[in-house]
Protein backbone atom coordinates (compact mmCIF):
# COMPACT_ATOMS: atom_id res chain seq x y z
CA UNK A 1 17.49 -2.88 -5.62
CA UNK A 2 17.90 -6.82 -6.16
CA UNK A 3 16.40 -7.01 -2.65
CA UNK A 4 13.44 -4.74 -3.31
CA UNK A 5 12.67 -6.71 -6.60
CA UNK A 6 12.61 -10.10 -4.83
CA UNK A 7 10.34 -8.99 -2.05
CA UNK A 8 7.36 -9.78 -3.69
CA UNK A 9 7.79 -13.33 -4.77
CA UNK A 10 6.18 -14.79 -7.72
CA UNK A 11 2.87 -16.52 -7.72
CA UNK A 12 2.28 -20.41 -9.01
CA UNK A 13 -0.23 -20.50 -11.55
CA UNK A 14 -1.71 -23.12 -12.07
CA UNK A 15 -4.52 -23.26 -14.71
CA UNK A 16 -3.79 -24.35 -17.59
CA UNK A 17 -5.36 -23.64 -21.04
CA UNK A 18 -5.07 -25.77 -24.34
CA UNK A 19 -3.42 -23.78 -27.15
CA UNK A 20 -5.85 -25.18 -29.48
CA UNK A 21 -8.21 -23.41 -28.49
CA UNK A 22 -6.64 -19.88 -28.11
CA UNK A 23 -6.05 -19.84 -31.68
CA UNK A 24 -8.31 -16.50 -32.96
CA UNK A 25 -7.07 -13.57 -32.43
CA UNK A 26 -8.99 -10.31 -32.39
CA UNK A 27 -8.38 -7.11 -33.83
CA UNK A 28 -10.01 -4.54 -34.36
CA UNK A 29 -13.62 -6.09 -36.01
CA UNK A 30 -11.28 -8.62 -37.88
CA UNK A 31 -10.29 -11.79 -36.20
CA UNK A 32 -6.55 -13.38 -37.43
CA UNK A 33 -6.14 -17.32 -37.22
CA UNK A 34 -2.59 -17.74 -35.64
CA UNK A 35 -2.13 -21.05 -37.00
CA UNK A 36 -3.06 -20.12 -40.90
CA UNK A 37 -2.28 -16.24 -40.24
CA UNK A 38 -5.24 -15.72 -42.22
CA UNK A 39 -7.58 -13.13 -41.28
CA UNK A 40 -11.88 -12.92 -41.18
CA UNK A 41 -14.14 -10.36 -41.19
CA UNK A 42 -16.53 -12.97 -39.40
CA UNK A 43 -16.56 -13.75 -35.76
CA UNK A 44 -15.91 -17.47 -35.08
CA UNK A 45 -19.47 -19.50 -34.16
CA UNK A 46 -17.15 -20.49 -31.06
CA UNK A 47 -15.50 -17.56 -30.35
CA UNK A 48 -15.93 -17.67 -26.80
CA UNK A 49 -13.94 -20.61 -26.28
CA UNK A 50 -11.27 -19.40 -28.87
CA UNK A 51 -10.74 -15.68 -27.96
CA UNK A 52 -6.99 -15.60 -26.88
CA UNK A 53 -7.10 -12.21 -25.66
CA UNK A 54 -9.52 -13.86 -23.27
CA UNK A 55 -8.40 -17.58 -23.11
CA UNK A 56 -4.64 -17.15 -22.82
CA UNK A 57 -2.13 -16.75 -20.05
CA UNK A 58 -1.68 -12.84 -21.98
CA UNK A 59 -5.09 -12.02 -21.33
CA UNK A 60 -4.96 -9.86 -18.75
CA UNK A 61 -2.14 -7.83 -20.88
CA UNK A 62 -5.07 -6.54 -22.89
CA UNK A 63 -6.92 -5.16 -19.65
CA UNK A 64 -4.26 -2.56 -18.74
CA UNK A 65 -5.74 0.90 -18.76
CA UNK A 66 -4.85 3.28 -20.76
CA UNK A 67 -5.33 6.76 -19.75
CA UNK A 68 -5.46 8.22 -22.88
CA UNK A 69 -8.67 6.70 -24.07
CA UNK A 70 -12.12 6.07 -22.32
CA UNK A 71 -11.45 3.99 -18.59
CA UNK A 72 -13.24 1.41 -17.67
CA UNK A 73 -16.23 2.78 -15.78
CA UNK A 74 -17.65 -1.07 -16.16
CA UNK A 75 -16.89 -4.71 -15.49
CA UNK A 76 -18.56 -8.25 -14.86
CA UNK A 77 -17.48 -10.66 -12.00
CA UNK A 78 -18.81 -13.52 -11.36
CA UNK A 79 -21.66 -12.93 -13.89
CA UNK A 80 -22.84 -9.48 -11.87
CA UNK A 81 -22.40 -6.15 -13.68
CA UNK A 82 -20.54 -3.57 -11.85
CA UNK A 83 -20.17 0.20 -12.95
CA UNK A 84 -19.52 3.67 -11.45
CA UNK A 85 -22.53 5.58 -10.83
CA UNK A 86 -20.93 9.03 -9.63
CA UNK A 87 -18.12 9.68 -7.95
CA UNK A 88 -19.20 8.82 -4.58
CA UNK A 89 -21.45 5.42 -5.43
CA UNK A 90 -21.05 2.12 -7.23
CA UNK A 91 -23.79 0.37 -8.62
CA UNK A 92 -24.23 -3.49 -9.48
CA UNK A 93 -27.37 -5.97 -9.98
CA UNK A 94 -27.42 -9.53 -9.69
CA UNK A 95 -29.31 -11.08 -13.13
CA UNK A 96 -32.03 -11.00 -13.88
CA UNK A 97 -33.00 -8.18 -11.87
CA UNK A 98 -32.10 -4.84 -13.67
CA UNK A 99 -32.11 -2.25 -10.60
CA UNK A 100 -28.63 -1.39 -8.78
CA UNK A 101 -27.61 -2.23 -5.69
CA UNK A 102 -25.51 0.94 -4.34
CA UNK A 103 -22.40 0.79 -2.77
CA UNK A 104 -21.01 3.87 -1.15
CA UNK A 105 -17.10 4.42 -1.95
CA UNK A 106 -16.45 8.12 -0.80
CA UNK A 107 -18.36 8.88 2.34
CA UNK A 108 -16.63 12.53 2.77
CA UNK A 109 -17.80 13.46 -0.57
CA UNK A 110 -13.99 14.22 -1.48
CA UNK A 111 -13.23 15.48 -5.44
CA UNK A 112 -11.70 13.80 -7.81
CA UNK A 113 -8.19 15.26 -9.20
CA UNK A 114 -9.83 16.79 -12.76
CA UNK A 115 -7.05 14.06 -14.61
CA UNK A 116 -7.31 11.41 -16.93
CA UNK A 117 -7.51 7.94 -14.75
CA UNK A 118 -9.30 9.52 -12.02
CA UNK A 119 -12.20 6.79 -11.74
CA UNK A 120 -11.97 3.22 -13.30
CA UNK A 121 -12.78 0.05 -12.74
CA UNK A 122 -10.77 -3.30 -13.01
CA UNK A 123 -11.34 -7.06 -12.66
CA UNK A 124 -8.47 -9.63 -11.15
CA UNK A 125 -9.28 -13.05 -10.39
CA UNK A 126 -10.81 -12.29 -7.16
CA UNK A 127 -12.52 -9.27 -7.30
CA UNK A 128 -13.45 -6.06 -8.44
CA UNK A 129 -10.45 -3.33 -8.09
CA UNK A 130 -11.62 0.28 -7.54
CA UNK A 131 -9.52 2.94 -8.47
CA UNK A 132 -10.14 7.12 -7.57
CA UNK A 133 -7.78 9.73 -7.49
CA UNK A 134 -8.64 12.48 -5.81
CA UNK A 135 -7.38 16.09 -5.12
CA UNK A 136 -3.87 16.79 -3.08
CA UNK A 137 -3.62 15.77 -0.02
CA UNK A 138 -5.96 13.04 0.04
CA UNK A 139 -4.48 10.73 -2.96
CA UNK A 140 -5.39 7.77 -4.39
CA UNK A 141 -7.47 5.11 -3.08
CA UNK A 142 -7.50 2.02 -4.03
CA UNK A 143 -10.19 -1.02 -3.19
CA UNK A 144 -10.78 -4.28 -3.67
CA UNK A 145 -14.66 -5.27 -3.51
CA UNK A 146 -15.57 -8.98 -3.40
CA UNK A 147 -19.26 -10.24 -5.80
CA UNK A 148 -21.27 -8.54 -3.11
CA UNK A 149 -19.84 -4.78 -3.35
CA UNK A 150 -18.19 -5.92 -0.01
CA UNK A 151 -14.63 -3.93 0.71
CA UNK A 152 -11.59 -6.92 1.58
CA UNK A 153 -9.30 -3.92 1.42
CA UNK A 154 -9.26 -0.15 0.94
CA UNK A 155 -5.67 0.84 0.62
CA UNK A 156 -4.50 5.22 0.59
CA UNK A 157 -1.22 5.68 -1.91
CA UNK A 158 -0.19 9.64 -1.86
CA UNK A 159 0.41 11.04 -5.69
CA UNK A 160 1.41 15.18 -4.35
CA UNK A 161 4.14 16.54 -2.95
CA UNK A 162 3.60 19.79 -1.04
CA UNK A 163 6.32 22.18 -0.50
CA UNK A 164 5.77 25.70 2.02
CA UNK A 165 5.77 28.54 0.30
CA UNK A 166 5.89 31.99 1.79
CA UNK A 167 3.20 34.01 2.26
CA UNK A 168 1.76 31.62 -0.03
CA UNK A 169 0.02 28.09 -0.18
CA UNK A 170 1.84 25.18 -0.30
CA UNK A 171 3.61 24.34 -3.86
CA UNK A 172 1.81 21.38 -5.35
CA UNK A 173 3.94 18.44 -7.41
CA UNK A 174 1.76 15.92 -8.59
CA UNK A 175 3.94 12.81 -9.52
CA UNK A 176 2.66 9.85 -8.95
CA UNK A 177 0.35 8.49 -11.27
CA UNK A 178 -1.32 4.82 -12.99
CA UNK A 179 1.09 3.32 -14.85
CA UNK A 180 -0.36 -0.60 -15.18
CA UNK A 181 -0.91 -4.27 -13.36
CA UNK A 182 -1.07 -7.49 -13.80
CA UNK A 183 -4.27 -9.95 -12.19
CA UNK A 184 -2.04 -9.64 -8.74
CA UNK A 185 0.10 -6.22 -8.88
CA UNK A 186 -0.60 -2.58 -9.83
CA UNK A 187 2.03 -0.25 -10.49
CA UNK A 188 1.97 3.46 -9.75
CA UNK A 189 5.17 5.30 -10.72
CA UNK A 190 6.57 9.90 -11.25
CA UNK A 191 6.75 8.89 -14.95
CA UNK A 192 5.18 12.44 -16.07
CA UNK A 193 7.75 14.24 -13.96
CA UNK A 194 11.56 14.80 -14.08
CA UNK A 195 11.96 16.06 -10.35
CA UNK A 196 10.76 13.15 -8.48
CA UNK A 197 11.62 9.72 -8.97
CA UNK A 198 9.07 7.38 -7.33
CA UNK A 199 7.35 4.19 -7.98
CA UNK A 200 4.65 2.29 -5.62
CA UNK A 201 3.84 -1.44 -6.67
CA UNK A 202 0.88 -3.20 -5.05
CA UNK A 203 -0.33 -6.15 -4.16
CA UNK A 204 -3.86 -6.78 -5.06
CA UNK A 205 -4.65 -9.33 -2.64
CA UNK A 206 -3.86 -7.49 0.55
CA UNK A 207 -3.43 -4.08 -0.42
CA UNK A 208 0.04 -4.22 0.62
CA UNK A 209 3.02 -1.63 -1.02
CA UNK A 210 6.37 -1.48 -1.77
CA UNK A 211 7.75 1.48 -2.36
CA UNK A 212 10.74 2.18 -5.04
CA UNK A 213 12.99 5.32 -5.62
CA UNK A 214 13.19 5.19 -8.86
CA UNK A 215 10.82 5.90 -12.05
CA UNK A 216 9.88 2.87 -14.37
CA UNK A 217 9.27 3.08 -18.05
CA UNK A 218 8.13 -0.47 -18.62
CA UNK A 219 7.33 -3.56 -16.29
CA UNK A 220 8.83 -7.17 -17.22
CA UNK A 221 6.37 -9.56 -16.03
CA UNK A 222 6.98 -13.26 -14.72
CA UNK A 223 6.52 -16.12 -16.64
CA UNK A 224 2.82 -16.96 -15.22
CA UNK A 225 2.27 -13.37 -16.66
CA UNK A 226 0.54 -12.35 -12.60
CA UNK A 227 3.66 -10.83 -11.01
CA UNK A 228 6.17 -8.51 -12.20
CA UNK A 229 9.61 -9.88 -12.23
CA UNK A 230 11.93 -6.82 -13.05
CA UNK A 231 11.42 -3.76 -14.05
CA UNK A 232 12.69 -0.92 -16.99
CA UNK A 233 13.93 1.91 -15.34
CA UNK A 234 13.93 5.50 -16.43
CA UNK A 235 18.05 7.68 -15.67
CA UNK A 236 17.26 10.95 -16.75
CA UNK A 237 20.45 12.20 -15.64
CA UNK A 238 22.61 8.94 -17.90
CA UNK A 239 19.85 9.24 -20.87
CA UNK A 240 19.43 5.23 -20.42
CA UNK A 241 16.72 2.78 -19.16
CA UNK A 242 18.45 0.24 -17.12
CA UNK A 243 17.03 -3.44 -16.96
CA UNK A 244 16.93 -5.04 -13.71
CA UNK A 245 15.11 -8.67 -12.98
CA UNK A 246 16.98 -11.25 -10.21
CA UNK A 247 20.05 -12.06 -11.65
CA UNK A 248 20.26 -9.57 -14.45
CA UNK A 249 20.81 -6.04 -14.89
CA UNK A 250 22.09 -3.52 -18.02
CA UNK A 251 21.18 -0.38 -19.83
CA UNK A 252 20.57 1.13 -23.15
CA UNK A 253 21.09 4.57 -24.11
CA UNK A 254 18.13 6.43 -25.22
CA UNK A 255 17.86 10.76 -25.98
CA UNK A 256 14.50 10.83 -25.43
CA UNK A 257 14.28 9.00 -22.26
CA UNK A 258 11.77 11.16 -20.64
CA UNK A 259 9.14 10.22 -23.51
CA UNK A 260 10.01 6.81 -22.98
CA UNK A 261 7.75 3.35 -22.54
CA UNK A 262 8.69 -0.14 -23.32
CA UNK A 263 6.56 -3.53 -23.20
CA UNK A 264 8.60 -6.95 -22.46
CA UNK A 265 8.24 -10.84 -23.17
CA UNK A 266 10.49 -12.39 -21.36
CA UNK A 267 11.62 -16.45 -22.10
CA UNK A 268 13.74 -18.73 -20.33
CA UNK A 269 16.99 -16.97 -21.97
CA UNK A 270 15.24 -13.99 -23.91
CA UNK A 271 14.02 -10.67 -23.07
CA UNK A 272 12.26 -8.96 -26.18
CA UNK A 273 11.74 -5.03 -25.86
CA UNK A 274 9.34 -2.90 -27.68
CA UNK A 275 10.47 0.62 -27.32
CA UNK A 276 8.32 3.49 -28.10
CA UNK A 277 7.67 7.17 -27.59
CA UNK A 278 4.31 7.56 -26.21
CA UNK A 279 1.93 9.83 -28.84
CA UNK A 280 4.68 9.71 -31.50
CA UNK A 281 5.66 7.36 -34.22
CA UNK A 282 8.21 4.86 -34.25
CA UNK A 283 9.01 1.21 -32.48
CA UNK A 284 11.76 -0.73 -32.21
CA UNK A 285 11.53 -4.24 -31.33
CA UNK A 286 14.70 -6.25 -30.47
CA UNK A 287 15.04 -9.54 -28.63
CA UNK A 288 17.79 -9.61 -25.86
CA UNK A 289 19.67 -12.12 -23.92
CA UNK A 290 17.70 -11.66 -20.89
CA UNK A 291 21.18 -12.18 -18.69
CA UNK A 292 23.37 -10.01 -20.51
CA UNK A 293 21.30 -7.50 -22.91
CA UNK A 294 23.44 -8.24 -25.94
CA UNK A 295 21.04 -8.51 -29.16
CA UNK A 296 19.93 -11.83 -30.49
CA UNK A 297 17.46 -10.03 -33.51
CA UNK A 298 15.93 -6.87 -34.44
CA UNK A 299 12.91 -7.35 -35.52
CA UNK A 300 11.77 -5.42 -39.36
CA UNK A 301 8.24 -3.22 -38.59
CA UNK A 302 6.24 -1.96 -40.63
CA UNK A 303 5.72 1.59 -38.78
CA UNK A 304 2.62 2.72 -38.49
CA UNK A 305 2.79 6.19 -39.48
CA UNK A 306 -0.19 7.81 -36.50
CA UNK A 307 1.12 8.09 -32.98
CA UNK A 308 1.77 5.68 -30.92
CA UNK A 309 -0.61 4.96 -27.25
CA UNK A 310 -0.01 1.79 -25.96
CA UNK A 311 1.58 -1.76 -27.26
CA UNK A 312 0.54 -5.03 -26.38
CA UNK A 313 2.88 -8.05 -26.24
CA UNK A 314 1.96 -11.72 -26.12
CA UNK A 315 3.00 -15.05 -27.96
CA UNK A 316 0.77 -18.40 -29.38
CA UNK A 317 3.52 -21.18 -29.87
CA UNK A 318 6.79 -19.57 -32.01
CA UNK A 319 5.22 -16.66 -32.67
CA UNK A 320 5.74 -13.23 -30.83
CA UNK A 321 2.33 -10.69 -31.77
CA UNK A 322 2.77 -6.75 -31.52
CA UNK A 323 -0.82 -5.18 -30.91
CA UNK A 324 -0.06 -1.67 -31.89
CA UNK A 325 -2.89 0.67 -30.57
CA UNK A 326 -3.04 4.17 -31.77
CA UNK A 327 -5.46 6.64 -33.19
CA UNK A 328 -8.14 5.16 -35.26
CA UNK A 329 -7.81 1.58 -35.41
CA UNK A 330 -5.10 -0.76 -33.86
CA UNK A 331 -2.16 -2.65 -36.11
CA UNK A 332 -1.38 -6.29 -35.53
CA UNK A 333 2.11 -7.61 -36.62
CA UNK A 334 3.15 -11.37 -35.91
CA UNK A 335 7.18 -12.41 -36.14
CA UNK A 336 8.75 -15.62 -35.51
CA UNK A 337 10.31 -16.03 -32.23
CA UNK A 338 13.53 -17.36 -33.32
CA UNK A 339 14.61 -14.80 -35.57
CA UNK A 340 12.57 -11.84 -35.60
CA UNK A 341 11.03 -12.15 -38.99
CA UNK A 342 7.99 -11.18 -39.79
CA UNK A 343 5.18 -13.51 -40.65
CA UNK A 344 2.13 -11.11 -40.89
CA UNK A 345 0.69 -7.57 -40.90
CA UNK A 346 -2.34 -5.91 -41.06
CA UNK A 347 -0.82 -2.71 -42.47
């Protein structure tokens, strides 16, 4: 495992952002100052050049899909609009002009698998990343299209398992489906099954995959926030997610691992851990010594009482926020860094 986890090495970053100006923080149609923790019902007059969730090394955190909610059938690169026609065309314009410019991304007119996530569109630093899913045998495809609708890659990751049958057809298993990514890796991993265990990371650059036995729950990203350094997996059969990141490796017990997600910040010597139950209430959110998982704090939340469909982690100095998105509108709680406690709610 520590082998698989170090094959894709981490990437320099090296733009760099001045905090003071990533200090507004939006939620919902509120924005919260992080340095007064006061909150406005008024955009900033500079807001675009003080939106963290746009601004800061986190940013891309708040682009994950979620496949509960509406996918992104749109995005802008490099000032051009790009958005998903049908399922067999793309569509962008170059400004001012208002009329697409097609782009034809399923030549055998294949369907798309009638799930959630089947269609969406996503932007990394270099491109536009297409993502279908379509029925059985022929999987998922994933491409990356430079500002001219241009393919640099077109990569096919299988999400079915067919088994003979009998006198019958073939016994379907879907498994494998979206589970996040970062501007440089996506993630694909059986977390909606209990039969297979599978997970397929890949490298948005090349297209390139690395396949992993195993089911994740949550991702640990690296410090530049653009690869994924470790990763939470799900043991159905020990009712624990085990942490694993170079040079580190525990568990926690947990009964309802199958339900299971977690979001991570990781520090120099930390490793905080929201743990949640996707579409039910309840969080916990403890801060770990990254090398040996013993518990530094636990942080006090004020639950939200609706479900629970995604969490967002990301920090602004000493201060750790927890986006909470759920049903209705989203909850934002801020807690120093050093200790857990909280310094700010919107509930």
């Amino acid at each position: 495992m520590k082998k698989l986890l170090l094959s894709f090495q981490l990437v320099c970053f090296t733009g760099i952002v001045s905090l003071s100006a990533q200090n507004m923080y939006p939620i919902n149609k509120d924005w919260v100052d992080l340095d007064a923790m006061t909150k406005s019902d008024k955009a900033p007059e500079n807001a675009d050049s003080v939106n963290f969730k746009k601004l800061s090394k986190f940013a891309g955190r708040f682009n994950v899909v979620s496949l509960l909610g509406d996918v992104p059938k749109e995005t802008m690169y490099k000032g051009r609009p790009f958005r998903i026609v049908d399922e067999g065309h793309l569509g962008f314009h170059i400004p001012p002009a208002t009329k697409d410019v097609l782009i034809e991304c399923n030549k055998d007119e294949n369907k798309l698998d009638p799930v959630p996530g089947n269609d969406f569109l996503v932007t990394v630093p270099e491109g536009i990343i297409h993502v279908q899913r379509f029925e059985g045998k022929i999987g998922y495809f994933i491409s990356r299209l430079d500002e001219w609708g241009k393919p640099r890659f077109r990569q096919n990751v299988q999400h079915t398992i067919f088994t003979p049958v009998k006198d019958g057809d073939d016994f379907k298993t879907p498994y494998l489906f979206y589970f996040t990514h970062t501007d440089r890796f996506m993630a694909f991993t059986s977390l909606n099954t209990r039969s297979i265990h599978k997970t397929v990371i890949m490298d948005l650059k090349d297209g390139k995959t690395l396949p992993i036995e195993a089911t994740i729950c949550g991702v640990i990203r690296a410090d530049n926030e653009l690869a994924f350094k470790g990763y939470i997996f799900r043991d159905e059969a020990a009712k624990t997610m085990k942490v694993s990141m170079p040079g580190a490796s525990w568990q926690l017990p947990d009964k309802n691992i199958t339900k299971l997600l977690t979001e991570t910040i990781n520090t120099d010597s930390l490793l905080i851990l929201a743990r949640y139950h996707q579409g039910a209430p309840g969080i916990s959110l403890i801060a770990f010594n990254a090398a040996s998982g013993k518990p530094v704090w636990n942080a006090e939340l004020k639950q939200p009482t609706a479900g629970v469909n995604g969490i967002y982690l990301s920090m602004y100095k000493n201060k750790l926020m927890m986006e909470v998105a759920q049903g209705g509108s989203n909850v934002l709680e801020v807690f120093d860094m050093a200790n857990g406690k909280r310094l700010y709610s919107t509930l």
